[in-house]
N, C-alpha and C. Protein backbone atom coordinates (compact mmCIF):
# COMPACT_ATOMS: atom_id res chain seq x y z
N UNK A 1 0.85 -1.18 0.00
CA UNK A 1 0.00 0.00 0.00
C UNK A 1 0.89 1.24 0.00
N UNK A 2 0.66 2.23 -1.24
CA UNK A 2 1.19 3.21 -1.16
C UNK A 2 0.86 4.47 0.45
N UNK A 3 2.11 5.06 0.52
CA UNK A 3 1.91 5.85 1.63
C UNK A 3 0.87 7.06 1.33
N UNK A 4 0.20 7.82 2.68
CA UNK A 4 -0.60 8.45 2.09
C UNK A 4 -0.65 9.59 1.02
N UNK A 5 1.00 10.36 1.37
CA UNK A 5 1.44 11.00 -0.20
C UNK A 5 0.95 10.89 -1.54
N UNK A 6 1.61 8.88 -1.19
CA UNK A 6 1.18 8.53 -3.06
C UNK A 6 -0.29 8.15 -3.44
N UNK A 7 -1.00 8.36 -2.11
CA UNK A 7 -2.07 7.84 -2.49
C UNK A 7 -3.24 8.48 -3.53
N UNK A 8 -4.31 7.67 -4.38
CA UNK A 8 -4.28 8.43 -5.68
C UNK A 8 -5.85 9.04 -4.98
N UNK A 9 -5.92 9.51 -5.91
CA UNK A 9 -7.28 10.96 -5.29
C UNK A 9 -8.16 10.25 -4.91
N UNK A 10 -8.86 9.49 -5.72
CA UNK A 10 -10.24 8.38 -5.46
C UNK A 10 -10.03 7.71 -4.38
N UNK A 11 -8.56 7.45 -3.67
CA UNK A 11 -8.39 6.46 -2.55
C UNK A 11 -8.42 7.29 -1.61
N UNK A 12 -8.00 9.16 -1.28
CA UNK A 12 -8.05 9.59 -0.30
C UNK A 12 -9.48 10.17 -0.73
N UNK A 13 -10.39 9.90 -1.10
CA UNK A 13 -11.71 10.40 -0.93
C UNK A 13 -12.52 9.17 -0.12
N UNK A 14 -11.93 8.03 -0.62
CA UNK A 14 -12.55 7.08 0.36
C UNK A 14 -12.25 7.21 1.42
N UNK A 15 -11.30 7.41 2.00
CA UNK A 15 -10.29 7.26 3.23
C UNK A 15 -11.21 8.53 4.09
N UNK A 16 -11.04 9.53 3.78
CA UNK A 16 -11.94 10.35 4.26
C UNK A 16 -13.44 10.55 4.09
N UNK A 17 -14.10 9.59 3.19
CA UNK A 17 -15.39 9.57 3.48
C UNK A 17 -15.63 8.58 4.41
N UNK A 18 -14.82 7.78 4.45
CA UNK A 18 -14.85 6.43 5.51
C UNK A 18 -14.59 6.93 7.10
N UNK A 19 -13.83 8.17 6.91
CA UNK A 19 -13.38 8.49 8.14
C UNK A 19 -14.57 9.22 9.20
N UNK A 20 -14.99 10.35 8.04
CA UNK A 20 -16.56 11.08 8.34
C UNK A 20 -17.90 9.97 8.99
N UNK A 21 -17.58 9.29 8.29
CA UNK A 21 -18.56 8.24 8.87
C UNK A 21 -18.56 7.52 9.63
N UNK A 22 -17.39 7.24 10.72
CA UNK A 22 -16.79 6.53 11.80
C UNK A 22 -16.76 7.79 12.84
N UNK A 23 -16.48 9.06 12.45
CA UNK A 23 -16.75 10.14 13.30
C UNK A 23 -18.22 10.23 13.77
N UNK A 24 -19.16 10.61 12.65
CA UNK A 24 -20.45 10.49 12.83
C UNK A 24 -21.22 9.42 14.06
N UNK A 25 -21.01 8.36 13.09
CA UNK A 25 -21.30 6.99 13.96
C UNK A 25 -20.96 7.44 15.66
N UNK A 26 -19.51 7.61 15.56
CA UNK A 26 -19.38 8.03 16.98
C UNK A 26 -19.92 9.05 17.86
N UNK A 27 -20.63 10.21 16.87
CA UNK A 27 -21.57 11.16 17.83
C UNK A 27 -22.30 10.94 17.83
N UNK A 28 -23.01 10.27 17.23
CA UNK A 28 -24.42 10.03 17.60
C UNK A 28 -24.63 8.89 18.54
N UNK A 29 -23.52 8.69 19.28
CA UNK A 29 -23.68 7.86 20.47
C UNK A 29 -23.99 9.14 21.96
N UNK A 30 -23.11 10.06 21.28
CA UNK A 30 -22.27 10.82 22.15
C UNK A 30 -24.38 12.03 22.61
N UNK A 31 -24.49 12.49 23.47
CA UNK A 31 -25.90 13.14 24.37
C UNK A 31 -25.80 14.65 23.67
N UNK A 32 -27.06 14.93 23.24
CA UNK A 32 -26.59 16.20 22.70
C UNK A 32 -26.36 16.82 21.69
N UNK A 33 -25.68 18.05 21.79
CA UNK A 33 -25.48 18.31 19.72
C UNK A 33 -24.01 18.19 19.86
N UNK A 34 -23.51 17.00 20.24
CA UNK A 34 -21.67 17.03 19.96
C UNK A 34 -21.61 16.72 18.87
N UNK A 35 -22.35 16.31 18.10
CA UNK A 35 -22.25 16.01 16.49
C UNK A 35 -22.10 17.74 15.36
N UNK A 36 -22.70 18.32 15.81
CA UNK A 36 -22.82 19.46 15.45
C UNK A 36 -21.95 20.58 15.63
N UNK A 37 -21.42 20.67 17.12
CA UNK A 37 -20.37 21.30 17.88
C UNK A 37 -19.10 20.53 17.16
N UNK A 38 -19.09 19.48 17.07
CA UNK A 38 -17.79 18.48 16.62
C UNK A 38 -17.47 19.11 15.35
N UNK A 39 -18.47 19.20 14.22
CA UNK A 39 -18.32 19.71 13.02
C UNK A 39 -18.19 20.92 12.46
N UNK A 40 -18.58 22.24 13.33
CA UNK A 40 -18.86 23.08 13.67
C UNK A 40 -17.25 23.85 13.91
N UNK A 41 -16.28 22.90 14.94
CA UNK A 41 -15.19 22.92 15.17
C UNK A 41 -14.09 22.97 14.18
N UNK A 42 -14.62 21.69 13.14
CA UNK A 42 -13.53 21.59 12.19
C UNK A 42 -13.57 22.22 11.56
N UNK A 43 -15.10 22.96 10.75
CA UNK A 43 -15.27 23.88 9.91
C UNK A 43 -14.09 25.29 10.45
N UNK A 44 -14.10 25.44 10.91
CA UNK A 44 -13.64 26.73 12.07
C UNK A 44 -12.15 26.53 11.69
N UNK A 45 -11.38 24.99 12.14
CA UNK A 45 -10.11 25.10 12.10
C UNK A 45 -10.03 24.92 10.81
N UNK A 46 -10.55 24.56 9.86
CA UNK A 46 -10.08 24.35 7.93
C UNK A 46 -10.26 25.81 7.98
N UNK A 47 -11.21 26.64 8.14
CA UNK A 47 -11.19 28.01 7.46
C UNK A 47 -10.36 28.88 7.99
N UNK A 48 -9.45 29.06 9.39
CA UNK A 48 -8.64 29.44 9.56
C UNK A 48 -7.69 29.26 9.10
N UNK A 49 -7.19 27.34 8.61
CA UNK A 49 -5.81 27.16 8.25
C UNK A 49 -4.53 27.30 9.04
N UNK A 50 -3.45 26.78 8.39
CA UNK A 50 -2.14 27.03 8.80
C UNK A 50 -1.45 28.07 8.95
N UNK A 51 -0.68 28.62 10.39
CA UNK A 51 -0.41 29.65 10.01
C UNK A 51 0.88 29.98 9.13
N UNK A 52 1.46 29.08 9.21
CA UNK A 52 3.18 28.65 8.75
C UNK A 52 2.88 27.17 7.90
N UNK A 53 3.81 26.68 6.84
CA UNK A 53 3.37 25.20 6.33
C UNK A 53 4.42 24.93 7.24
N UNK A 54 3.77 23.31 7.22
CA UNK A 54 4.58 22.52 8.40
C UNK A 54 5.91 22.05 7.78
N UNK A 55 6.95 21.85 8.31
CA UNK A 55 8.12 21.26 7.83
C UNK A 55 7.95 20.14 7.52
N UNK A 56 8.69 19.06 6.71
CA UNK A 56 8.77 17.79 6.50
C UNK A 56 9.93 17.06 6.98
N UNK A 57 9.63 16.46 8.12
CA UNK A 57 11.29 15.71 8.53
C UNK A 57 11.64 15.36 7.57
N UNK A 58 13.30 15.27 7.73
CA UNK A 58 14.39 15.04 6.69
C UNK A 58 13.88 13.68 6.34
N UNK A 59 13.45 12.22 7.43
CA UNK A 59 13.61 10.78 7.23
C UNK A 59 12.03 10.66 5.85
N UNK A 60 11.19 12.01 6.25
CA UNK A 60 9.92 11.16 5.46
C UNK A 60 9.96 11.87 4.14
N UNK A 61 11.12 12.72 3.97
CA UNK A 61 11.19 13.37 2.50
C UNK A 61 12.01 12.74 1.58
N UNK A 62 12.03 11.68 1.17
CA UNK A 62 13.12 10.65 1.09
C UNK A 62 12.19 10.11 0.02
């Protein structure tokens, strides 16, 4: 299995639709609107963004 770098577009759309849905699953266990607040959150940190790009250790740029 390629690392997630190489991975090809259609595979990180699964990966993250698979992921959304294991999140989900998990709030709606959770009392409340943590499902909402949960998402609510991420929206917040994607639209802020990075403030600096992150470095790439030397071992995983290889």
């Amino acid at each position: 299995m390629p690392s997630l770098l190489e991975a090809a577009e259609d595979e990180l759309t699964a990966m993250a639709q698979a992921a959304r849905e294991a999140i989900d699953l998990r709030l709606q266990m959770s009392p409340g609107e943590d499902g909402v607040s949960f998402w609510a959150a991420v929206a917040k940190l994607y639209a802020r963004g990075l403030a600096e790009p992150v470095a790439v250790p030397e071992e995983c740029s290889a």
